[in-house]
N, C-alpha and C. Protein backbone atom coordinates (compact mmCIF):
# COMPACT_ATOMS: atom_id res chain seq x y z
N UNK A 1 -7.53 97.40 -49.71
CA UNK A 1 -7.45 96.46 -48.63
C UNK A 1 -6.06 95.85 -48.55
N UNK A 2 -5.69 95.54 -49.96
CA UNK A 2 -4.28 95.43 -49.68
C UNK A 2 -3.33 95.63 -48.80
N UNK A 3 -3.63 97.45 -49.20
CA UNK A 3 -2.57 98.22 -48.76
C UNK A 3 -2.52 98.24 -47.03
N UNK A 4 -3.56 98.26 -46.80
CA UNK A 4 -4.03 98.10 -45.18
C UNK A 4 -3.36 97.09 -44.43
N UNK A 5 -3.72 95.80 -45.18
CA UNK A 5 -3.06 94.22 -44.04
C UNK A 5 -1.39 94.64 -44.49
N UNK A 6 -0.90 95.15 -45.49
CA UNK A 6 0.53 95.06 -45.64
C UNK A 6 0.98 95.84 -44.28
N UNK A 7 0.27 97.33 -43.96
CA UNK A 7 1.07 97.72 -43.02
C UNK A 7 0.93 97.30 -41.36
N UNK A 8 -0.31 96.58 -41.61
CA UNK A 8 -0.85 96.00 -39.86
C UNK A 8 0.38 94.91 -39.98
N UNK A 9 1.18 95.05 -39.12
CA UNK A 9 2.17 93.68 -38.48
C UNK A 9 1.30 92.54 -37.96
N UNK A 10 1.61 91.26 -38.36
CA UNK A 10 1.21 90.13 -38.52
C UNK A 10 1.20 89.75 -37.05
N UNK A 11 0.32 89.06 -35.75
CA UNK A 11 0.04 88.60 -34.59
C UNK A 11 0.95 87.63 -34.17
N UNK A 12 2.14 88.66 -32.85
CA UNK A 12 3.14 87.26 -32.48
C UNK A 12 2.33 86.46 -32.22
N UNK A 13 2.84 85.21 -31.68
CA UNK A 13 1.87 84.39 -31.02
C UNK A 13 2.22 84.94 -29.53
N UNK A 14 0.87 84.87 -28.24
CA UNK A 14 0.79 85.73 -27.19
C UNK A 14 1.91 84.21 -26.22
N UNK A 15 2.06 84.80 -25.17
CA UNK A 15 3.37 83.98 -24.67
C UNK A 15 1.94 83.70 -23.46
N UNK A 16 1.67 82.62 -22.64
CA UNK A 16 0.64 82.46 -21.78
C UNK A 16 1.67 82.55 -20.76
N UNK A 17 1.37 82.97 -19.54
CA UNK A 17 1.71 82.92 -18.13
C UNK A 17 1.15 82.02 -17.47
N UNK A 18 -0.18 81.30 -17.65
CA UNK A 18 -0.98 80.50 -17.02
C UNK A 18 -0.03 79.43 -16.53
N UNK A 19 -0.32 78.68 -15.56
CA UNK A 19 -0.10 77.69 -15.66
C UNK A 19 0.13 76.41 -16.06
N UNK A 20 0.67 75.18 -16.39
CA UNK A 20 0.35 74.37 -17.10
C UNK A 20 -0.46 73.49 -16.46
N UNK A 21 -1.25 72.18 -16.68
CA UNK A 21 -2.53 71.78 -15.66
C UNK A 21 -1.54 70.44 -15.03
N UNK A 22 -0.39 70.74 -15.09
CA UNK A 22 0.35 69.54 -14.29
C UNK A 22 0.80 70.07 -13.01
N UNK A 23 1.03 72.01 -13.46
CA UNK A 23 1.59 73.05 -12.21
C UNK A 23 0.45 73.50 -11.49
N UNK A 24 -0.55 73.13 -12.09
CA UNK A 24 -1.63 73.29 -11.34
C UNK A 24 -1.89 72.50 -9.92
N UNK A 25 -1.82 71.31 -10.62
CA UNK A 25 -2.92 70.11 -9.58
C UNK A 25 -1.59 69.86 -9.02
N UNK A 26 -0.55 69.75 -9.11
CA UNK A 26 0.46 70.17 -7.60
C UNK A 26 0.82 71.25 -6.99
N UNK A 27 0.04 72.56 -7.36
CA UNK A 27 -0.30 73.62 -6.45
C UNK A 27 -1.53 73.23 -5.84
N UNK A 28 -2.07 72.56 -6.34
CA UNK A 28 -3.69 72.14 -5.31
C UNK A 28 -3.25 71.06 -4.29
N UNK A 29 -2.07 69.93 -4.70
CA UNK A 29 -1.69 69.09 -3.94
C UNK A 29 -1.28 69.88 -2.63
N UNK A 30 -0.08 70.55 -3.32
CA UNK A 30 0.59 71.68 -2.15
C UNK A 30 -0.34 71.86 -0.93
N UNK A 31 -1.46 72.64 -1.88
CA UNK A 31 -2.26 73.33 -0.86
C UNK A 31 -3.46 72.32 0.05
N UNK A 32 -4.08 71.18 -0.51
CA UNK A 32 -4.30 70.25 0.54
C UNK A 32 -3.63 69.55 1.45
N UNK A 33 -2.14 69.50 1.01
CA UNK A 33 -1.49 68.73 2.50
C UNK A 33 -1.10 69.86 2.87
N UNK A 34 -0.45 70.79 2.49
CA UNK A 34 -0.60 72.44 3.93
C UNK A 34 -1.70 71.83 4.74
N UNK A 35 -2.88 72.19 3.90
CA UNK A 35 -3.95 72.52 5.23
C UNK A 35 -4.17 70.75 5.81
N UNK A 36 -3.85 69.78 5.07
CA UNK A 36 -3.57 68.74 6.33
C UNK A 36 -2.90 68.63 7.40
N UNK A 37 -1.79 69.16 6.89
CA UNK A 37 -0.78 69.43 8.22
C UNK A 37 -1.26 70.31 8.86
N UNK A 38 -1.58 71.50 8.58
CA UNK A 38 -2.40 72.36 9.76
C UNK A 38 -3.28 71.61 10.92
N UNK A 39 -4.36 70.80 10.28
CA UNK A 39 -4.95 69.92 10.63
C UNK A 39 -4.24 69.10 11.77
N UNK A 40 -3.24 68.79 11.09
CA UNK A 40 -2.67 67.66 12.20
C UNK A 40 -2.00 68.02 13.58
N UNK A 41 -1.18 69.75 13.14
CA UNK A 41 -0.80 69.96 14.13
C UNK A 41 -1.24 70.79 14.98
N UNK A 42 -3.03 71.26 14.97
CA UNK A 42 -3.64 71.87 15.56
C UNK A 42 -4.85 71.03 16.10
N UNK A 43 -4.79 69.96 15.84
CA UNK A 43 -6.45 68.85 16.33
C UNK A 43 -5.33 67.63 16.50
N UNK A 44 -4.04 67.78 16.77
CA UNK A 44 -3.67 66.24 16.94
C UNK A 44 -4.02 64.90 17.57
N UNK A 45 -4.61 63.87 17.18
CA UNK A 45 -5.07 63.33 17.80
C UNK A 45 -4.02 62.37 18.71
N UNK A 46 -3.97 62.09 20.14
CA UNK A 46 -2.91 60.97 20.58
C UNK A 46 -2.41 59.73 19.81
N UNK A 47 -1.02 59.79 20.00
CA UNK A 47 -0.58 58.62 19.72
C UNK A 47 -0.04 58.62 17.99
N UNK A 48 -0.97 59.82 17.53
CA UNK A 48 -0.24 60.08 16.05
C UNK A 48 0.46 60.89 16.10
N UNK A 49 1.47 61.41 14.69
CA UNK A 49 2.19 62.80 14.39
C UNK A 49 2.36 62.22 12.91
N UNK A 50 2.56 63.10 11.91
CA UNK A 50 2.99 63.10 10.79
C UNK A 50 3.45 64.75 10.59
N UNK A 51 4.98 64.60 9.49
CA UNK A 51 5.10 66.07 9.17
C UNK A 51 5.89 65.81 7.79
N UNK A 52 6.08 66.88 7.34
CA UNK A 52 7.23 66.57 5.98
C UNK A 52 8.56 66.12 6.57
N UNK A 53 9.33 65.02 5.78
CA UNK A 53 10.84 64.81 6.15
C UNK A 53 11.64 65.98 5.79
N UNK A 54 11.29 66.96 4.97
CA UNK A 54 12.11 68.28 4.56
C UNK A 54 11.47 69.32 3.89
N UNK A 55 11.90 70.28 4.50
CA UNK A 55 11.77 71.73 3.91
C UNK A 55 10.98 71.87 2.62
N UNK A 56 9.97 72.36 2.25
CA UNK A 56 9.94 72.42 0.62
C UNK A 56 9.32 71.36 0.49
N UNK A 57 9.00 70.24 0.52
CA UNK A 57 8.58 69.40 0.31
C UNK A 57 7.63 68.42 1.36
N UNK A 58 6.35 69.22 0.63
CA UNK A 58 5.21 68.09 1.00
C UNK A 58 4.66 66.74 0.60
N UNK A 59 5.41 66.51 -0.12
CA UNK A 59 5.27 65.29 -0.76
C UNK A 59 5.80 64.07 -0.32
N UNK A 60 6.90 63.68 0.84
CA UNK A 60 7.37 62.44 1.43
C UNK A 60 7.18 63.43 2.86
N UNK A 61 6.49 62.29 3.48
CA UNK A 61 6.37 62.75 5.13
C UNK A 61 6.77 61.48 5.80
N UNK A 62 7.64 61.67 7.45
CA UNK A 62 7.62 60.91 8.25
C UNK A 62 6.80 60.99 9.30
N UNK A 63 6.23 59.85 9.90
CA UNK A 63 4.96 60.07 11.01
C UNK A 63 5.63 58.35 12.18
N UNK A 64 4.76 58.77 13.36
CA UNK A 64 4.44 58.23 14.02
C UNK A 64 3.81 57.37 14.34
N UNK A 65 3.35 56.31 14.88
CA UNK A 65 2.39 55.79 15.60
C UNK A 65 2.22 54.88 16.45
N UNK A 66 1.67 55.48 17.76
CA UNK A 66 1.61 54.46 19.13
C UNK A 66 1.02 53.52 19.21
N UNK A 67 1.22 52.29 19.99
CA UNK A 67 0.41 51.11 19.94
C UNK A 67 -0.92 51.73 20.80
N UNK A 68 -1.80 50.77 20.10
CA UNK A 68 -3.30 51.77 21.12
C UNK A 68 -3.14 50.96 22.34
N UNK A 69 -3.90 51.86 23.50
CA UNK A 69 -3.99 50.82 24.74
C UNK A 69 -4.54 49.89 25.11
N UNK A 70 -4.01 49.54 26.03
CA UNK A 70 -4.98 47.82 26.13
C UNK A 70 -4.36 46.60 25.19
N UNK A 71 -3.75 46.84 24.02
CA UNK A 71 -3.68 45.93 22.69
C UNK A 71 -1.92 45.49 23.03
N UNK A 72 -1.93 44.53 22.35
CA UNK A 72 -0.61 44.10 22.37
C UNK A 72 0.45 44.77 21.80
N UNK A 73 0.23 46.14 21.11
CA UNK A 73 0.98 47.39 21.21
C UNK A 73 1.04 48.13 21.84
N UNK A 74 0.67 48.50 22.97
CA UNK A 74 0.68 49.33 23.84
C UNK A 74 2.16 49.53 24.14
N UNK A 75 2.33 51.12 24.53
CA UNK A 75 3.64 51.11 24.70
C UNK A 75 4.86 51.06 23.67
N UNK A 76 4.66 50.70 22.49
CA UNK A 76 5.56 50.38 21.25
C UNK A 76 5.20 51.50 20.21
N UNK A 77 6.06 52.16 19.60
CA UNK A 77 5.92 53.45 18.73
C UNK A 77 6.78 53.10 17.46
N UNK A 78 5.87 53.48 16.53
CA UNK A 78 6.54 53.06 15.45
C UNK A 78 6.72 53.90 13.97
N UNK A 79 7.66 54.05 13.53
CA UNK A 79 7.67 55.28 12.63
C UNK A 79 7.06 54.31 10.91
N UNK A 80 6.55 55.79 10.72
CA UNK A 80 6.04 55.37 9.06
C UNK A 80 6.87 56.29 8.08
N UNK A 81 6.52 55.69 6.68
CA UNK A 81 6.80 56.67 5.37
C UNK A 81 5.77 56.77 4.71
N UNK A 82 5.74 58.18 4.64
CA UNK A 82 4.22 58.20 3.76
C UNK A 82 4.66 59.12 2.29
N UNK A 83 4.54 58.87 1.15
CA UNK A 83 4.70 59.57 -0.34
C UNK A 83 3.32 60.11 -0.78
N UNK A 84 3.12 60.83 -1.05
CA UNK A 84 2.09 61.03 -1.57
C UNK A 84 2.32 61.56 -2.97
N UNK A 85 1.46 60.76 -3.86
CA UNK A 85 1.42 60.64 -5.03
C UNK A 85 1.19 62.44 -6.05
N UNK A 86 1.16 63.05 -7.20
CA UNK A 86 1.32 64.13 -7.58
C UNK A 86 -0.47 64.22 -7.95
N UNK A 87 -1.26 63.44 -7.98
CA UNK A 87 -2.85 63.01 -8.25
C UNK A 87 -3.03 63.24 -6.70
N UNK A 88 -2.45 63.30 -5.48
CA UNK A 88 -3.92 63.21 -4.19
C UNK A 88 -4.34 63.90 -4.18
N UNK A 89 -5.60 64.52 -3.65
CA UNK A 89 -6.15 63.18 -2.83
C UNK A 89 -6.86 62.06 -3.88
N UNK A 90 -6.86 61.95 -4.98
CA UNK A 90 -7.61 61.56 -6.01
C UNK A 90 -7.06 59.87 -6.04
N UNK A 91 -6.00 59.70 -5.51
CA UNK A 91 -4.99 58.25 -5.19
C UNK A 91 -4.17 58.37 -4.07
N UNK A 92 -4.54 57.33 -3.20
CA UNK A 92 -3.90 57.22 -1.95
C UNK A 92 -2.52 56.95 -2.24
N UNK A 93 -2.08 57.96 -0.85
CA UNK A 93 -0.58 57.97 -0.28
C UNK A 93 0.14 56.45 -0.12
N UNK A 94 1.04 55.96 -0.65
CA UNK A 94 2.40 54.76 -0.52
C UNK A 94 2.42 55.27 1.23
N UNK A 95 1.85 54.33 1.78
CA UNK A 95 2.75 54.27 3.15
C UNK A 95 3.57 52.73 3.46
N UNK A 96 4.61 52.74 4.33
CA UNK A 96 5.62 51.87 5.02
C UNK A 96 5.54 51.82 6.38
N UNK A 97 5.79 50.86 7.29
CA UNK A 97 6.46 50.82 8.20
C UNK A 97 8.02 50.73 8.18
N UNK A 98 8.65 51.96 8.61
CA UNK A 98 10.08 52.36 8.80
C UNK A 98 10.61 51.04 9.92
N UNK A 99 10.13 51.02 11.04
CA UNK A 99 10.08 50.04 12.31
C UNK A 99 9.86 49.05 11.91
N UNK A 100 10.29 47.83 12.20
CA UNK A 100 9.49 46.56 11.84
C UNK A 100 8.31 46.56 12.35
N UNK A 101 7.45 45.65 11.77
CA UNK A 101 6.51 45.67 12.60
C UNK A 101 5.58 44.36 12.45
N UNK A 102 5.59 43.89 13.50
CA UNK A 102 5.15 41.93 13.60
C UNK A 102 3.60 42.63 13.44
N UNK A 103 2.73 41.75 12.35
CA UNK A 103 1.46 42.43 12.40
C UNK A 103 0.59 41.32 11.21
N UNK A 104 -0.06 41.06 11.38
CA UNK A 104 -1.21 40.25 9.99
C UNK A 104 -1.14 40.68 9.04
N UNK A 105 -1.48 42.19 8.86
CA UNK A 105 -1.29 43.20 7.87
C UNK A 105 -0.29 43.85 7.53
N UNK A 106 0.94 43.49 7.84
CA UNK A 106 2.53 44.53 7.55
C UNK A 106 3.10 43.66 7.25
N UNK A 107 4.08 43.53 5.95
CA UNK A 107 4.59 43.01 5.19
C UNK A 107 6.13 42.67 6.01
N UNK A 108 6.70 42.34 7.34
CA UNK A 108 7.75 42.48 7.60
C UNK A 108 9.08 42.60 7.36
N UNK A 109 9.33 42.60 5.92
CA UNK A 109 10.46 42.81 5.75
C UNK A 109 10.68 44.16 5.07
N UNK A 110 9.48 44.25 3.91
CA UNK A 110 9.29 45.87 3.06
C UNK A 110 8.58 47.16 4.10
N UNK A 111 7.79 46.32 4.85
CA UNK A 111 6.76 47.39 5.66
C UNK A 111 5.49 47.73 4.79
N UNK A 112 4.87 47.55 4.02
CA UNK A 112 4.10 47.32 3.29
C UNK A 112 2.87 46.85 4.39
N UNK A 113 1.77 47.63 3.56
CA UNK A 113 0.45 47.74 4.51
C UNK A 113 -0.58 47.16 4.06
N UNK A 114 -1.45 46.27 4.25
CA UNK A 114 -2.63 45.77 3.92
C UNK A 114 -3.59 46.44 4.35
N UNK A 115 -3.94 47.73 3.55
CA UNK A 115 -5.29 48.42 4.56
C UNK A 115 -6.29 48.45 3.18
N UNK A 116 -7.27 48.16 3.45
CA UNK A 116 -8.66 48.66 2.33
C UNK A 116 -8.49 49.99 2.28
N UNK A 117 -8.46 51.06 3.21
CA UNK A 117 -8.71 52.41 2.72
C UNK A 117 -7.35 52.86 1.58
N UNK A 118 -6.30 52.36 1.82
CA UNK A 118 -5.12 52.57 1.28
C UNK A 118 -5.12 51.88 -0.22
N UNK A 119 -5.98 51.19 -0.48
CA UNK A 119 -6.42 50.69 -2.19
C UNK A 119 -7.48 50.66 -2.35
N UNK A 120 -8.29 49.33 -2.48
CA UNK A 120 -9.63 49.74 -3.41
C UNK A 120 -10.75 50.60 -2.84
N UNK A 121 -10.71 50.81 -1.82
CA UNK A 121 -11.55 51.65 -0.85
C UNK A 121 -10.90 52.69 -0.77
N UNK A 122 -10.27 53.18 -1.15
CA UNK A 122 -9.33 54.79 -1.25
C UNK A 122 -10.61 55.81 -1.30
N UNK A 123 -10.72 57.08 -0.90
CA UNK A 123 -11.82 57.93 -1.21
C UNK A 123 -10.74 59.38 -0.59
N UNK A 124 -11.11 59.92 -1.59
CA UNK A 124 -10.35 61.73 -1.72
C UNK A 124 -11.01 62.26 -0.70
N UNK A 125 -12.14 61.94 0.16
CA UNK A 125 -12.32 62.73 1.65
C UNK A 125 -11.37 61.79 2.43
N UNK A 126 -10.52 61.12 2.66
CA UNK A 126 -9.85 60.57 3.63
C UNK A 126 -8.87 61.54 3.65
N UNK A 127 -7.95 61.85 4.97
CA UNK A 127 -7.11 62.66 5.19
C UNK A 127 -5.91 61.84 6.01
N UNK A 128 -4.71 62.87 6.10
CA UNK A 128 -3.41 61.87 6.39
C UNK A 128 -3.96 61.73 8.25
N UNK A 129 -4.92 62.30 8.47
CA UNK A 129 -5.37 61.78 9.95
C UNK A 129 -6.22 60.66 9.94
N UNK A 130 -6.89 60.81 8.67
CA UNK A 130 -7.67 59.71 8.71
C UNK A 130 -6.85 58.00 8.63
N UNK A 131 -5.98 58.33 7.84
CA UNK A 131 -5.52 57.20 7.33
C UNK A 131 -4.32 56.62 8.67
N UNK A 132 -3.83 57.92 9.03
CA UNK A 132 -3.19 57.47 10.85
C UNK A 132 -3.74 56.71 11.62
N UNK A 133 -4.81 57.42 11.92
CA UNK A 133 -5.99 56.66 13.06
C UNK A 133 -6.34 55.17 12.36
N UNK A 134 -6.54 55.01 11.29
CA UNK A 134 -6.52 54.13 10.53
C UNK A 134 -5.92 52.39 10.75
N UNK A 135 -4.56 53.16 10.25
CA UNK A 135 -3.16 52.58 10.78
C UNK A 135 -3.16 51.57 12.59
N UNK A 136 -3.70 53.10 13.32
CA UNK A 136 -3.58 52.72 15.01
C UNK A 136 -4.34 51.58 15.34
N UNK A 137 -5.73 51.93 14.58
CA UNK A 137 -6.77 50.83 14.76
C UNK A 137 -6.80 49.31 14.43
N UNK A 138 -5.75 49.43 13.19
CA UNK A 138 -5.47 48.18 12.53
C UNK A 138 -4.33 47.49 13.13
N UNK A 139 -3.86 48.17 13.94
CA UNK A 139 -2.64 47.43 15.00
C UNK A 139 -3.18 46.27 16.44
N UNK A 140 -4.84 46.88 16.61
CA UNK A 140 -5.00 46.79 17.42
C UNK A 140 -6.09 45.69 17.05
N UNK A 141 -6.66 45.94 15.92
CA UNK A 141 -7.98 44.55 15.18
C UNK A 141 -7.31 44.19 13.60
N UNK A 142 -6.34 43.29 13.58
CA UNK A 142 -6.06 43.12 12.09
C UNK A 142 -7.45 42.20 11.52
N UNK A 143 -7.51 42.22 9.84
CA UNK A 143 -7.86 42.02 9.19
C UNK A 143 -7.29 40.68 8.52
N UNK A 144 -7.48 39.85 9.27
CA UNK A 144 -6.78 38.28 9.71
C UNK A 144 -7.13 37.65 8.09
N UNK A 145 -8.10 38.02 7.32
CA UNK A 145 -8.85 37.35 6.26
C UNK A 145 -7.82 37.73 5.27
N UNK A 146 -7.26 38.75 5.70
CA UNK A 146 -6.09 39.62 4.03
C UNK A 146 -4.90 39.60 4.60
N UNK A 147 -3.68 38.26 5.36
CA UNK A 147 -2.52 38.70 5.36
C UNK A 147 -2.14 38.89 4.58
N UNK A 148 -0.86 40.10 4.98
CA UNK A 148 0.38 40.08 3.99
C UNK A 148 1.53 38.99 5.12
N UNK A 149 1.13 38.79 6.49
CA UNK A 149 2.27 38.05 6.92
C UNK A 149 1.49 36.91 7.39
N UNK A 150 1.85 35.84 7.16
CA UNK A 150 0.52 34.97 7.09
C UNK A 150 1.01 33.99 8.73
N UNK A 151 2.38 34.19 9.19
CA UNK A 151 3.29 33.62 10.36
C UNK A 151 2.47 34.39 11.46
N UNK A 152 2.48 35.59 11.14
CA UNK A 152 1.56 36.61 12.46
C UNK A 152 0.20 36.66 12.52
N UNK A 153 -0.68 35.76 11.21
CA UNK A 153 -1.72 35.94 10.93
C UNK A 153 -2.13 34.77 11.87
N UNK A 154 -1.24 33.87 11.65
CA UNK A 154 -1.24 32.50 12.34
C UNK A 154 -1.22 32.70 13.74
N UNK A 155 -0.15 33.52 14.52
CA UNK A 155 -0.07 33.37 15.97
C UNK A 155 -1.09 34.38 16.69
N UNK A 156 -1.83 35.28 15.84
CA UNK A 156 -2.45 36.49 16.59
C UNK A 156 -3.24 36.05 17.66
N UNK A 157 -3.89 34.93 17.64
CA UNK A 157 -4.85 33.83 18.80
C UNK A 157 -3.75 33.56 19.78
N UNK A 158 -2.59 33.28 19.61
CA UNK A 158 -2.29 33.06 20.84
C UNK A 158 -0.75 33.99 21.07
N UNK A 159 -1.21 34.70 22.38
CA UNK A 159 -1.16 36.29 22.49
C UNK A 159 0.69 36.23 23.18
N UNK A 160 0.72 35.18 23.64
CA UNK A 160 1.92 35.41 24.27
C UNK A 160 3.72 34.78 23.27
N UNK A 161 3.08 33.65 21.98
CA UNK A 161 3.98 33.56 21.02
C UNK A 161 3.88 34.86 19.93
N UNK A 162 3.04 35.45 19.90
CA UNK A 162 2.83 36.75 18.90
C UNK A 162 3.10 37.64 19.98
N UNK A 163 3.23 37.86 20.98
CA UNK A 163 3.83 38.64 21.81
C UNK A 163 5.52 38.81 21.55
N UNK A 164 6.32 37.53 21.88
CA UNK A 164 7.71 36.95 21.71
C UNK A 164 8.11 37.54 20.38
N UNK A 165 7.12 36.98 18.87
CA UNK A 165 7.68 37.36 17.71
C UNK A 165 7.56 39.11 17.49
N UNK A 166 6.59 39.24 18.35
CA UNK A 166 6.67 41.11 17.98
C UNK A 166 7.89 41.73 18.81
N UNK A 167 8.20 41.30 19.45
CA UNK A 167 9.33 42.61 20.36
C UNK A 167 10.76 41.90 20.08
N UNK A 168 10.70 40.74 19.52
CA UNK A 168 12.24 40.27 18.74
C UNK A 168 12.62 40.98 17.51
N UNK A 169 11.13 41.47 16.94
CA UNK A 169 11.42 42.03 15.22
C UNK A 169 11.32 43.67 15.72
N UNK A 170 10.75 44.27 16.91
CA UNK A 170 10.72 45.53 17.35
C UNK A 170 12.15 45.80 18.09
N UNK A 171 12.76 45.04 18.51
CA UNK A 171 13.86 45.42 19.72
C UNK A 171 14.92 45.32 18.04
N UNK A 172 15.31 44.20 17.13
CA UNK A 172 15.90 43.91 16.34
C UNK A 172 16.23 45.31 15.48
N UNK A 173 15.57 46.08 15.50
CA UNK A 173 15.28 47.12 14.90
C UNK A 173 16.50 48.78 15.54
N UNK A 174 16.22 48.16 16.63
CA UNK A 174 17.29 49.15 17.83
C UNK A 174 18.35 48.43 17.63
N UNK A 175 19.05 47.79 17.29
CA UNK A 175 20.07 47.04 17.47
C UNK A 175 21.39 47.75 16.52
């Protein structure tokens, strides 16, 4: 028996090709915002857009979004930043308002968003359409109970000084 194991050569160790489970779950990331974006740019719904800011990279997107009609956004378009984390859908996307944006819920100086679905209510079936439409809706009914701007939270009742402060911090922006 000796003589036997002396001449069998001893087992490199095998080299794996697999993946590692970090190259994994951002090939799965990859491949759920692909098919979000598919999503988005084949069922677009009005008034939204989101796409990647660059080539190669699905992971920071710039998007859109119109004031809904009827609402004291109407007519006003406003760009976002959305990151999405190397865990989604499992942890919601960092979004911003790029635009200022006079609002109960938008942090006006960072752009910072007060939305429930966007923290403790986060859920991995939400999609970057979902969370758009989201966005549109909350422009149009804030959530007066959770400012982040507590000046706009204050004037939203009366429509024509929250009118004044929104298109001074929207026009300010073009300047």
């Amino acid at each position: 028996m000796e003589q036997l194991s002396a001449t069998i050569p001893p087992r490199s160790p095998q080299k794996t090709t697999m993946p590692s489970i970090t190259q994994q779950g951002v090939g799965s990331v990859q491949k759920r915002l692909g098919s979000e974006l598919m999503t988005l740019m084949m069922s677009a719904s009005p008034g939204i857009s989101a796409f990647p800011k660059h080539d190669g990279n699905l992971f920071e997107w710039a998007g859109t979004i119109e004031g809904p009609a009827g609402t004291i956004y109407d007519g006003l378009t406003f760009k976002i930043s959305i990151n999405f984390p190397s865990n989604y859908p499992y942890v919601p996307p960092t979004i911003k308002f790029d635009t200022p944006c006079y609002h109960p819920n938008v942090d006006i100086t960072g752009g910072a968003i007060c939305l429930d679905i966007l923290q403790d209510k986060w859920s991995a079936v939400y999609s970057v359409q979902t969370i758009l439409l989201s966005l549109q809706s909350l422009l149009g009914e804030p959530n007066n109970a959770s400012p982040l701007n507590l000046e706009a939270a204050n004037a939203w009742n009366k429509p024509d000084i929250f009118k004044a402060h929104l298109m001074r911090h929207y026009r300010a922006a073009d300047a």
